[in-house]
Protein backbone atom coordinates (compact mmCIF):
# COMPACT_ATOMS: atom_id res chain seq x y z
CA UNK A 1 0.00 0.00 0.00
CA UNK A 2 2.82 2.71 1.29
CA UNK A 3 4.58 1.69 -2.52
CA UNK A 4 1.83 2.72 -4.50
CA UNK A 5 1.20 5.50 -2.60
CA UNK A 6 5.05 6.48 -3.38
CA UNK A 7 4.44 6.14 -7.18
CA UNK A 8 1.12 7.97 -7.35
CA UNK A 9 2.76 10.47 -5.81
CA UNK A 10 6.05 10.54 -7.91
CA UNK A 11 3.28 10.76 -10.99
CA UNK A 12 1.01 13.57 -9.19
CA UNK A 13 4.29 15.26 -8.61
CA UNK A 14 5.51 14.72 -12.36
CA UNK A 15 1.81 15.86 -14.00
CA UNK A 16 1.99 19.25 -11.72
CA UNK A 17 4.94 20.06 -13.01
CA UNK A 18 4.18 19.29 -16.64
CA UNK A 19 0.84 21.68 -16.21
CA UNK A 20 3.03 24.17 -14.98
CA UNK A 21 5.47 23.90 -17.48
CA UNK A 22 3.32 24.24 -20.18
CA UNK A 23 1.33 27.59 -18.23
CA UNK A 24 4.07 29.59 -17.55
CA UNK A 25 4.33 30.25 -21.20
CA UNK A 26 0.84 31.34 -21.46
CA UNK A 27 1.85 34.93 -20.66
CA UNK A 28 4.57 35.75 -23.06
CA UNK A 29 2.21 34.56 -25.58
CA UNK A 30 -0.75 36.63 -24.73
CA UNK A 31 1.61 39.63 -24.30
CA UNK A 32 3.54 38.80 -28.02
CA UNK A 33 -0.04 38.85 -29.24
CA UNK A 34 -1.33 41.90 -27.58
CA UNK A 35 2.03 44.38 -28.36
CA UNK A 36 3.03 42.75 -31.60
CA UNK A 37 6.51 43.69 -30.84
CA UNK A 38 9.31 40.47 -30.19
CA UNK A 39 12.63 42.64 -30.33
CA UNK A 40 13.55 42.13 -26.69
CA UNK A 41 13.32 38.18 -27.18
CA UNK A 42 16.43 35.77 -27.86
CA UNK A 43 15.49 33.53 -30.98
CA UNK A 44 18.93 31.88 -29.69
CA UNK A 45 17.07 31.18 -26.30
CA UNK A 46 13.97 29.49 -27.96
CA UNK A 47 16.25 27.63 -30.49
CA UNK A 48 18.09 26.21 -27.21
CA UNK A 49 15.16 25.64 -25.71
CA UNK A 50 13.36 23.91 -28.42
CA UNK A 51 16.38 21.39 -28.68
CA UNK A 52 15.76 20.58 -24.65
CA UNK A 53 12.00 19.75 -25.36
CA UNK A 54 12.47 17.57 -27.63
CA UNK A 55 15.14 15.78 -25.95
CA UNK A 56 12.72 16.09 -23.12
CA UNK A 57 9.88 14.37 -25.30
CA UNK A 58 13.22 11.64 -26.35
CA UNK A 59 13.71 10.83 -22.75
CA UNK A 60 10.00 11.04 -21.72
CA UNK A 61 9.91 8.19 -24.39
CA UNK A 62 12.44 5.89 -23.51
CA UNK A 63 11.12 6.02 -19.90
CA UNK A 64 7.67 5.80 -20.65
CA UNK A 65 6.87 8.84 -18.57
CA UNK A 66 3.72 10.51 -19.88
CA UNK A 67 4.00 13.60 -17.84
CA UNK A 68 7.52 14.34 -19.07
CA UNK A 69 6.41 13.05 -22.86
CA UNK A 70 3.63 15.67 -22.12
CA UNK A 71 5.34 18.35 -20.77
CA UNK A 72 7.93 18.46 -23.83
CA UNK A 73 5.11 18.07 -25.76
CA UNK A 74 3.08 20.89 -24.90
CA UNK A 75 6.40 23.02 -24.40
CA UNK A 76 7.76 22.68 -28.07
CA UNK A 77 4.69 23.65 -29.05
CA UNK A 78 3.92 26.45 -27.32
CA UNK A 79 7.67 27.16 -28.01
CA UNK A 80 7.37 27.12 -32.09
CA UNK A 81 4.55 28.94 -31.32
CA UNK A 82 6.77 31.49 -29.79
CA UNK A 83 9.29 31.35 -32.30
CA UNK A 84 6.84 31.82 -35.71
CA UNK A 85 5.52 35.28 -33.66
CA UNK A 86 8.97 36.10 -32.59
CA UNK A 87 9.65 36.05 -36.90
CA UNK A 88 5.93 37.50 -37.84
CA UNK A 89 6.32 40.61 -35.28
CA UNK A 90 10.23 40.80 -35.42
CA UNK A 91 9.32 42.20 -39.43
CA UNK A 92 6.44 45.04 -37.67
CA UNK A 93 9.17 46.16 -34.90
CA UNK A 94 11.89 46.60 -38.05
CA UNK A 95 9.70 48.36 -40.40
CA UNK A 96 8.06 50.68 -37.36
CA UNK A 97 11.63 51.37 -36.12
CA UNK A 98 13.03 52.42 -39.88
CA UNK A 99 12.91 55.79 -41.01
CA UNK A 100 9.87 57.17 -43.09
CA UNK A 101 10.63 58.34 -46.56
């Protein structure tokens, strides 16, 4: 009884952490959408990060651990997500910054 109790937990702990994961990027997408403007973002940041999610998703895999295969999951997304506005609203911040003929 104590044993299972010790891996529900270890999976509780695991799916909290994977719903977390994927929320805290929430904001930076709302904002990206509501200012239009990436400039002060590092595509070299998301490009690392990117590669760690899907390693993430890689290990999540061999494991068989659903909340980590989730987690990556959700996090590459939201991260491409992140990336294709970072390139869409990158072009408005350049042609807003240049100056007017």
């Amino acid at each position: 009884m104590k044993k299972s109790l010790i891996v529900m937990s270890k999976s509780l702990f695991g799916w909290i952490a994977s719903c977390i994961t994927i929320v805290y990027k929430i904001p930076q997408i709302v904002k990206l959408y509501k200012t239009k403007k990436s400039a002060d973002l590092s595509i070299v940041s998301l490009f690392i990060q990117l590669i760690g999610y899907i390693f993430y998703i890689l290990h999540g895999y061999t494991l068989g651990d659903w909340p980590i295969i989730f987690m990556g999951a959700g996090a590459l997304f939201e991260n491409i997500i992140i990336t294709i506005m970072y390139y869409c609203y990158n072009e408005n911040t350049e042609t807003s910054n240049s100056p007017s003929s």
